[in-house]
PDB file of N, CA and C in Angstrom:
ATOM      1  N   UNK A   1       0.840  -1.191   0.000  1.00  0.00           N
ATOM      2  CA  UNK A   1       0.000   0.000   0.000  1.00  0.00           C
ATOM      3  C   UNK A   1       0.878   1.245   0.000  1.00  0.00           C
ATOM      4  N   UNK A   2       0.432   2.300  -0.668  1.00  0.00           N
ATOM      5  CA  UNK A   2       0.639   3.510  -0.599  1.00  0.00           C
ATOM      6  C   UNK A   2      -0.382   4.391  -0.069  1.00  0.00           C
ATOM      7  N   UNK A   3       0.349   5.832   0.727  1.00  0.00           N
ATOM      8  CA  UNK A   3      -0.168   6.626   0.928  1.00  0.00           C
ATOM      9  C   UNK A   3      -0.598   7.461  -0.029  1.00  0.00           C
ATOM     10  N   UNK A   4      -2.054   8.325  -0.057  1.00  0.00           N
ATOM     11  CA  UNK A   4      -2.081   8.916  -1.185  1.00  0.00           C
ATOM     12  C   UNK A   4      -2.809  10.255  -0.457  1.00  0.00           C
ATOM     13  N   UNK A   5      -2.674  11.214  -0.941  1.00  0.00           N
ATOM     14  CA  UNK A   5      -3.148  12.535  -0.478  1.00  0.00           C
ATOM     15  C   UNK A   5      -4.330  13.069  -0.633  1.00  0.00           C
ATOM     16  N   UNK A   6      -5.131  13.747   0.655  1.00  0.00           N
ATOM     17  CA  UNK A   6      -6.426  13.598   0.397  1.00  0.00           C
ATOM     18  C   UNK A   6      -6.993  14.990   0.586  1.00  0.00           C
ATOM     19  N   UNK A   7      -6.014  15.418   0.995  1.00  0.00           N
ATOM     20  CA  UNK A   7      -6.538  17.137   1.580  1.00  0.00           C
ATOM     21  C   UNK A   7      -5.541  18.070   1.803  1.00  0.00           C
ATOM     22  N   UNK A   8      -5.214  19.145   0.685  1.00  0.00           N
ATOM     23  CA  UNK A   8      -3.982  19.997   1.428  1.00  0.00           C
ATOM     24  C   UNK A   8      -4.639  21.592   1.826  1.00  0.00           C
ATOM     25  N   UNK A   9      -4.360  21.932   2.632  1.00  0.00           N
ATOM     26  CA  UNK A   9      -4.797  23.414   3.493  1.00  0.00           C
ATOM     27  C   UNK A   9      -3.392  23.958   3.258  1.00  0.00           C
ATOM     28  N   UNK A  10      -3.758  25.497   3.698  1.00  0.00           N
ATOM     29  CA  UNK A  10      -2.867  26.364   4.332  1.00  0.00           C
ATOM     30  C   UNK A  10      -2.058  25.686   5.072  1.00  0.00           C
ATOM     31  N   UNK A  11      -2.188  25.114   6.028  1.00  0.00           N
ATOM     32  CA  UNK A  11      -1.420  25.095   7.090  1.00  0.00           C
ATOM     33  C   UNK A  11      -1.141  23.236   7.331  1.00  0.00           C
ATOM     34  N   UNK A  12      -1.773  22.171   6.467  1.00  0.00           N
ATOM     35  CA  UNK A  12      -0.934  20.797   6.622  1.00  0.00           C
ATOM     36  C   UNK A  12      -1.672  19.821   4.948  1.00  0.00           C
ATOM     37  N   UNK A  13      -0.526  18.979   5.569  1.00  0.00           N
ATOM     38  CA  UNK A  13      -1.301  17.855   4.192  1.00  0.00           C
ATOM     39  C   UNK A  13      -2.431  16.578   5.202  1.00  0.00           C
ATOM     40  N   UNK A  14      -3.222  16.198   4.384  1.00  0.00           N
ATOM     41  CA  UNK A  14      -3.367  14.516   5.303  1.00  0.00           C
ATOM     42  C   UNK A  14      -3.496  14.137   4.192  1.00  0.00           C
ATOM     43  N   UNK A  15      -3.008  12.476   4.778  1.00  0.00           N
ATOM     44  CA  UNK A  15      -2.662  11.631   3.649  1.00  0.00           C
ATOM     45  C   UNK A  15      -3.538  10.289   4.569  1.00  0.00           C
ATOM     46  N   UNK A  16      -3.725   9.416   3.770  1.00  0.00           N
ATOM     47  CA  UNK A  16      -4.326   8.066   3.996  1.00  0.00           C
ATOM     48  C   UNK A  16      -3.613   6.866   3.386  1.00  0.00           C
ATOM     49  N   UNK A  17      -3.927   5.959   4.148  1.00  0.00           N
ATOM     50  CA  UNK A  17      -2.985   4.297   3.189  1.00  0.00           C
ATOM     51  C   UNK A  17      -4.127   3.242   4.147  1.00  0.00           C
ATOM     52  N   UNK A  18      -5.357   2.990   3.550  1.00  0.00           N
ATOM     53  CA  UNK A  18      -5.972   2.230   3.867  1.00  0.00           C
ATOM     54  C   UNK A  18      -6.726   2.755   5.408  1.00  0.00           C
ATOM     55  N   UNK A  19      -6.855   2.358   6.441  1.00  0.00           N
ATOM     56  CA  UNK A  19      -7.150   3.013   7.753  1.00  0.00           C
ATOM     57  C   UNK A  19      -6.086   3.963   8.081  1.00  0.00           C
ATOM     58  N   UNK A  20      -4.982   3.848   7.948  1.00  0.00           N
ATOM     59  CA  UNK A  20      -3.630   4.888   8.443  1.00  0.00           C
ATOM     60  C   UNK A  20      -4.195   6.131   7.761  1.00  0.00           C
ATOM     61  N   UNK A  21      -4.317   7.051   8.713  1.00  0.00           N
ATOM     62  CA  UNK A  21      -4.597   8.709   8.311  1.00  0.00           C
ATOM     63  C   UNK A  21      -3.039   9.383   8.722  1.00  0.00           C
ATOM     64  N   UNK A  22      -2.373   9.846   8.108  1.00  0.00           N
ATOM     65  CA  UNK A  22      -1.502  11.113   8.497  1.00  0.00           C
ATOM     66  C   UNK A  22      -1.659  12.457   8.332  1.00  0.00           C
ATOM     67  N   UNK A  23      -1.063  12.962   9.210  1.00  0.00           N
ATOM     68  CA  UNK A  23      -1.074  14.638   8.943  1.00  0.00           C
ATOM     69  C   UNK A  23       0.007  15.313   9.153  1.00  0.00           C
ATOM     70  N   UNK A  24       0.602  15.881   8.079  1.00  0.00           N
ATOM     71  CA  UNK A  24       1.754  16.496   8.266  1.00  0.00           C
ATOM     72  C   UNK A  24       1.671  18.093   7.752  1.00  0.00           C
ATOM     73  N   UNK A  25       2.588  18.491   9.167  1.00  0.00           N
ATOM     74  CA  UNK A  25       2.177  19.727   8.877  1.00  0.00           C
ATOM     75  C   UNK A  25       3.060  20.744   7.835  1.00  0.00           C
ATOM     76  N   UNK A  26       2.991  22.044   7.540  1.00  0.00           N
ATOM     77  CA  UNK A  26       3.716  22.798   6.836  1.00  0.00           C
ATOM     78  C   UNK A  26       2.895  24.491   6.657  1.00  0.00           C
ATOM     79  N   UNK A  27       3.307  24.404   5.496  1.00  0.00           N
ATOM     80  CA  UNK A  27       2.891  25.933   4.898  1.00  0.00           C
ATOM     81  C   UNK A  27       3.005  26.278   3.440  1.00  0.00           C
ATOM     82  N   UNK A  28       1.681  26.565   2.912  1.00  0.00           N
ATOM     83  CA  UNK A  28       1.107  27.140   1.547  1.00  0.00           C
ATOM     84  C   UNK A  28       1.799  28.392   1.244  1.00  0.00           C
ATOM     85  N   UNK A  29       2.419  28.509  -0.058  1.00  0.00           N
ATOM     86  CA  UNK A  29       2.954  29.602  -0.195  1.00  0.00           C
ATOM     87  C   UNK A  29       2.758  30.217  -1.700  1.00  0.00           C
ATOM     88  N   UNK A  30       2.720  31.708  -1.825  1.00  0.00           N
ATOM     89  CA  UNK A  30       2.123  31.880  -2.859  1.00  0.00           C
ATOM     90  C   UNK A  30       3.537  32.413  -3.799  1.00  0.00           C
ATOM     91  N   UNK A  31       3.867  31.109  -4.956  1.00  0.00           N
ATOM     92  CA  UNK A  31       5.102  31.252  -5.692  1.00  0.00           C
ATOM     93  C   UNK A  31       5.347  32.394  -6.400  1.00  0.00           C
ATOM     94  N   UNK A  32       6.357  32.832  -6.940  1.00  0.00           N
ATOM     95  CA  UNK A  32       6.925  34.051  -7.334  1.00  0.00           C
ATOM     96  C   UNK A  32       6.668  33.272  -8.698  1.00  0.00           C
ATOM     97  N   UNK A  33       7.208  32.355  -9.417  1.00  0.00           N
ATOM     98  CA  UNK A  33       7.325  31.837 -10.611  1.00  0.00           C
ATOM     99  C   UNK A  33       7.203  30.299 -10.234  1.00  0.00           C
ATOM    100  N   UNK A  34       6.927  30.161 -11.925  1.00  0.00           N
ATOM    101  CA  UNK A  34       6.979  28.171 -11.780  1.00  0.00           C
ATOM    102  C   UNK A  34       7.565  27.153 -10.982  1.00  0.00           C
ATOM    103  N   UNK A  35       9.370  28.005 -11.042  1.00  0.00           N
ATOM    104  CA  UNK A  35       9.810  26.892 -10.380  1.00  0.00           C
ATOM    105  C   UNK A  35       9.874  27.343  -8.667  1.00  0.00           C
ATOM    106  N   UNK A  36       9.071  28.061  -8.191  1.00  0.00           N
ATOM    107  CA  UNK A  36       9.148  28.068  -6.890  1.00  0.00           C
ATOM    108  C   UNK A  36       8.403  27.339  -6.501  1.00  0.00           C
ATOM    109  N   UNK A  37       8.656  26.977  -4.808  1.00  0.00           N
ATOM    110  CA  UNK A  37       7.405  26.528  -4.363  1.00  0.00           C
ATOM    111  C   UNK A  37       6.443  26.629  -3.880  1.00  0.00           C
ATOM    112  N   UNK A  38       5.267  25.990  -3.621  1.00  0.00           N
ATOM    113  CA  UNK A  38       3.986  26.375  -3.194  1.00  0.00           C
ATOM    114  C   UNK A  38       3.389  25.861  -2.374  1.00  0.00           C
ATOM    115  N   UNK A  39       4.358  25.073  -1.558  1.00  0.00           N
ATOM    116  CA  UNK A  39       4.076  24.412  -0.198  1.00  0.00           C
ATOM    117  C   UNK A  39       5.494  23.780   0.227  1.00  0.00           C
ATOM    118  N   UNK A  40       5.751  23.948   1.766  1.00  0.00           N
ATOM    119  CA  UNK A  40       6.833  23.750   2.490  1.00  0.00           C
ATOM    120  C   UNK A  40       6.375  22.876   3.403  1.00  0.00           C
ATOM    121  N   UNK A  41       6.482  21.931   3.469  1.00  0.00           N
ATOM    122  CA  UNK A  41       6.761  20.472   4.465  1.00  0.00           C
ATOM    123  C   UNK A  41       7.715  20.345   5.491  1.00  0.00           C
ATOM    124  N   UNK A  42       7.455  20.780   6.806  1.00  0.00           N
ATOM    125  CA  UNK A  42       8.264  20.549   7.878  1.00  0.00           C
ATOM    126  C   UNK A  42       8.288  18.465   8.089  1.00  0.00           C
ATOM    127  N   UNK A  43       9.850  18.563   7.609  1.00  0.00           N
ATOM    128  CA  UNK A  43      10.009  16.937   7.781  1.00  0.00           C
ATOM    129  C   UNK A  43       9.643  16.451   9.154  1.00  0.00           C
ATOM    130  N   UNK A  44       9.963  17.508  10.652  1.00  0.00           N
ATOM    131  CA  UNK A  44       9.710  17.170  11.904  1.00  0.00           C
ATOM    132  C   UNK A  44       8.313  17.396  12.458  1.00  0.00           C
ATOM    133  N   UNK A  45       7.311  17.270  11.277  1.00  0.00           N
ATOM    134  CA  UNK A  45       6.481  17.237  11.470  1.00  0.00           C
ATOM    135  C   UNK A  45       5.129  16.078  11.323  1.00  0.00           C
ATOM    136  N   UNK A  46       5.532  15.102  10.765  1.00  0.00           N
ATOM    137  CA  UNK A  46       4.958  13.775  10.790  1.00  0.00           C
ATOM    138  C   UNK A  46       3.862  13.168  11.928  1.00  0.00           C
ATOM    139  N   UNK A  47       2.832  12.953  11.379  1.00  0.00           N
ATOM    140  CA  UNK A  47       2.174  12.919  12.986  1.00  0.00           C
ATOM    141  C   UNK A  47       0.985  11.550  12.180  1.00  0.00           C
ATOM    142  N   UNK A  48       0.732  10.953  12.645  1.00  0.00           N
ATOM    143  CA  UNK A  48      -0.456   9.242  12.452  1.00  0.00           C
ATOM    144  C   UNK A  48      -1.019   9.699  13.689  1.00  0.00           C
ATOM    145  N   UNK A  49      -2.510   9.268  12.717  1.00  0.00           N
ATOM    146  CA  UNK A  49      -3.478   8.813  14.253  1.00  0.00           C
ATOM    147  C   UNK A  49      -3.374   7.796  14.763  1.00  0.00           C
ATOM    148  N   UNK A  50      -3.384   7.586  16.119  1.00  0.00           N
ATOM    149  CA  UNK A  50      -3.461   6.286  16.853  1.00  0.00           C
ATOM    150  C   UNK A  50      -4.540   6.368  17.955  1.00  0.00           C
ATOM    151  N   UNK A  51      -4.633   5.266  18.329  1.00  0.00           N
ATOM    152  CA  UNK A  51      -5.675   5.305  19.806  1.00  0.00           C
ATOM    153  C   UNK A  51      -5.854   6.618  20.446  1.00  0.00           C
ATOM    154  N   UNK A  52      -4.585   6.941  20.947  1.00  0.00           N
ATOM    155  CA  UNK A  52      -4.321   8.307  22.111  1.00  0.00           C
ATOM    156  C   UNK A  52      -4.686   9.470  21.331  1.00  0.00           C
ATOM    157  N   UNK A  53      -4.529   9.397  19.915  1.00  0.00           N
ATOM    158  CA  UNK A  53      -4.759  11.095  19.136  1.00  0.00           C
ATOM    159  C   UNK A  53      -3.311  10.763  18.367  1.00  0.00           C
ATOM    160  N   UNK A  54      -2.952  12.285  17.943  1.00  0.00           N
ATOM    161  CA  UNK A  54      -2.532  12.277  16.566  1.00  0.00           C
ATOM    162  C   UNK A  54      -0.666  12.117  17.435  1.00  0.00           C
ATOM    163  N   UNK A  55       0.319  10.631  17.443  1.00  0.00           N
ATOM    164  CA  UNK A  55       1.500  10.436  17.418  1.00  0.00           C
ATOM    165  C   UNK A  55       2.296  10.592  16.811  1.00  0.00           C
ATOM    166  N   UNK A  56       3.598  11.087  17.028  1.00  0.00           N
ATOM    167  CA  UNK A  56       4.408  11.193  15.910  1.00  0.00           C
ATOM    168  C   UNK A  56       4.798  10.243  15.108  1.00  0.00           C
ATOM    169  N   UNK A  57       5.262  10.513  14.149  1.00  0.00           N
ATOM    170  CA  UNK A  57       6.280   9.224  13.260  1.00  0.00           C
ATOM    171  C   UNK A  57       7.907   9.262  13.010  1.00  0.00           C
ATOM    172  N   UNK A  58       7.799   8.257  14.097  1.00  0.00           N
ATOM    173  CA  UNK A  58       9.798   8.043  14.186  1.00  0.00           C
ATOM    174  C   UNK A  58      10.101   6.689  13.126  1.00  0.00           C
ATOM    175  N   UNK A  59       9.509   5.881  11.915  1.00  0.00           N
ATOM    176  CA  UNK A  59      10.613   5.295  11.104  1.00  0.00           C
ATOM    177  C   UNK A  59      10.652   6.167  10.106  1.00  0.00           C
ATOM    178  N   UNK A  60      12.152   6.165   9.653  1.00  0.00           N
ATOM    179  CA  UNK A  60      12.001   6.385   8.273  1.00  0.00           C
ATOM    180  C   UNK A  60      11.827   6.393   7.017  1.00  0.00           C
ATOM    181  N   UNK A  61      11.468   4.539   7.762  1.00  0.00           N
ATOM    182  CA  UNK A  61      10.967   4.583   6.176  1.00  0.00           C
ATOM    183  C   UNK A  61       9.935   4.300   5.602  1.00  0.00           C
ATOM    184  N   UNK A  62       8.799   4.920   6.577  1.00  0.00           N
ATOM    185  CA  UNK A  62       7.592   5.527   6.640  1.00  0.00           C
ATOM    186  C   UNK A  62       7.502   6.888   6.137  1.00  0.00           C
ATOM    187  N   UNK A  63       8.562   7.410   7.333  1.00  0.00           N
ATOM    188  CA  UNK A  63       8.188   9.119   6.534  1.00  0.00           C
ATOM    189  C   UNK A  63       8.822   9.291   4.983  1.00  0.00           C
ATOM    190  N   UNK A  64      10.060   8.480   4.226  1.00  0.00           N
ATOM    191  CA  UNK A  64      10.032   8.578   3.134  1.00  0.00           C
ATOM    192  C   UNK A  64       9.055   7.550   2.104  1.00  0.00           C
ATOM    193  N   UNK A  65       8.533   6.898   2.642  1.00  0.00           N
ATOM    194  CA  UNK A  65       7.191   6.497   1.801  1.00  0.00           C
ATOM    195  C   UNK A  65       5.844   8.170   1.802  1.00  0.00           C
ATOM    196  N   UNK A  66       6.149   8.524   2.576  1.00  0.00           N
ATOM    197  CA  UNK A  66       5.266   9.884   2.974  1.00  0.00           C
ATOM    198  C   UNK A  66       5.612  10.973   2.080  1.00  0.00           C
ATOM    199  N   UNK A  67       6.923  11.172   2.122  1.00  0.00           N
ATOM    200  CA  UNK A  67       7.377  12.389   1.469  1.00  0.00           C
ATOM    201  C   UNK A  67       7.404  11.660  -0.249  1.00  0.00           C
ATOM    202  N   UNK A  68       7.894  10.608  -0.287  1.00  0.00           N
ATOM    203  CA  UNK A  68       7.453  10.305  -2.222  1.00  0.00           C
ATOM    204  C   UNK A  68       5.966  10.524  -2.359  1.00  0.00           C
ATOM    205  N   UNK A  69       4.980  10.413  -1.616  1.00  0.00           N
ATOM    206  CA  UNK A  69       3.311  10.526  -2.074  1.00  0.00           C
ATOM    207  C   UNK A  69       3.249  12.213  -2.395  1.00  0.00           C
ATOM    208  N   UNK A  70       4.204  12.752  -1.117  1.00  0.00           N
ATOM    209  CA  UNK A  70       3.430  14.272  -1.498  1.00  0.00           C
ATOM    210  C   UNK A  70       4.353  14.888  -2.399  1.00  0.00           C
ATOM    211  N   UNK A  71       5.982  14.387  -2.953  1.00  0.00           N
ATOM    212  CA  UNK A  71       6.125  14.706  -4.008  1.00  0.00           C
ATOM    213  C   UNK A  71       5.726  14.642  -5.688  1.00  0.00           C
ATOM    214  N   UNK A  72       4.903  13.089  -5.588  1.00  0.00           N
ATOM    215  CA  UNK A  72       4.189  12.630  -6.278  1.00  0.00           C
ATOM    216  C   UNK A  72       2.825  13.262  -6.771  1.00  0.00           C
ATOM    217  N   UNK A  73       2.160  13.911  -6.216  1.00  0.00           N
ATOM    218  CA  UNK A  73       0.721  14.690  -5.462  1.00  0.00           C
ATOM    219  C   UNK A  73       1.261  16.211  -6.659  1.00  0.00           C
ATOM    220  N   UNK A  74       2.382  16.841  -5.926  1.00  0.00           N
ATOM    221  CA  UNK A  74       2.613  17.874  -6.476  1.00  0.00           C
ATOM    222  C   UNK A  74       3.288  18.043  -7.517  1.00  0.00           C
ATOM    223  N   UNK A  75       3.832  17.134  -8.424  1.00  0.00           N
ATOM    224  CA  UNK A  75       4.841  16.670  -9.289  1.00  0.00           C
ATOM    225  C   UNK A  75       3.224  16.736 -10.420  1.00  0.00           C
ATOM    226  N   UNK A  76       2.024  16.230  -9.933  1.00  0.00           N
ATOM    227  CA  UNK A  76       0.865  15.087 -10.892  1.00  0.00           C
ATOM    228  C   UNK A  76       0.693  17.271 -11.300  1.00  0.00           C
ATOM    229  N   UNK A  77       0.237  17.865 -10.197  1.00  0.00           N
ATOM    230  CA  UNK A  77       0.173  19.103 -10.635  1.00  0.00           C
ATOM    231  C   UNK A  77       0.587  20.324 -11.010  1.00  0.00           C
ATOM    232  N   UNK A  78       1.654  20.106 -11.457  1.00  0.00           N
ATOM    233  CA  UNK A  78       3.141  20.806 -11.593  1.00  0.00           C
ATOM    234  C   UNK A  78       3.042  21.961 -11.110  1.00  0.00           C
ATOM    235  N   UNK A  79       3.242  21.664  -9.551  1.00  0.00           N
ATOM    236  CA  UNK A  79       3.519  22.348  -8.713  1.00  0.00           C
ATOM    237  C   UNK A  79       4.806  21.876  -7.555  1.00  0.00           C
ATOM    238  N   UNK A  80       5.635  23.099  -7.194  1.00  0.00           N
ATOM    239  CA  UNK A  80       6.917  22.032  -6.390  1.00  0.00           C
ATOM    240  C   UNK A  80       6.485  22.227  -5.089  1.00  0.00           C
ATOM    241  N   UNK A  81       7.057  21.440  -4.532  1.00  0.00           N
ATOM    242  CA  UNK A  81       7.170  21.337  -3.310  1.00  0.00           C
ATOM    243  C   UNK A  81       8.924  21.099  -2.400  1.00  0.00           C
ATOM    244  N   UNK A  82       8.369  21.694  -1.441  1.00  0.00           N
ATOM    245  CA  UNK A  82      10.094  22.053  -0.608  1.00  0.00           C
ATOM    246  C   UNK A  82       9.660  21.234   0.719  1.00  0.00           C
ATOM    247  N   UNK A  83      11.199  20.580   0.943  1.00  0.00           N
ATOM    248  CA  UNK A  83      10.957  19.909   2.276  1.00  0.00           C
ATOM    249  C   UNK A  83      12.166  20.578   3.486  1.00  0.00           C
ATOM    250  N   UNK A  84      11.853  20.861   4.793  1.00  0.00           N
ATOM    251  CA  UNK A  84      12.592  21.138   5.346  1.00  0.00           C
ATOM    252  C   UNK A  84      12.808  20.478   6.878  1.00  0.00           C
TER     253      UNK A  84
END
């Protein structure tokens, strides 16, 4: 399974992969030109729902299954995206 993106705001993405909901947060930005970007992804920001509410996500290689969906997402709409 892959995550695939279901909702981006101002202020985060959520993504889904079957029951797994994520939400990662960031910031919408309004580009100067094409190749800027138009949303910034705080990498330390990774967060899954679980039982307790929304936990972080410590593997990595989860959060880079995460970060290929939302480069994927914004790549489909040629729009970039920045990770920090």
């Amino acid at each position: 399974m892959s995550f695939e993106v279901v909702d981006v705001s101002r202020g985060d993405i959520h993504l889904e992969d079957g029951a797994d909901k994520v939400r990662v947060l960031g910031e919408g930005l309004i580009p100067a030109d094409n190749n800027a970007a138009s949303f910034v992804v705080y990498l330390n920001s990774f967060l899954m729902l679980g039982a307790g509410g929304w936990e972080k996500i410590t593997h990595d290689d989860k959060k880079a299954e995460i970060v290929a969906s939302i480069k994927s997402y914004f790549k489909k709409k040629s729009m970039v995206v920045d990770f920090e």
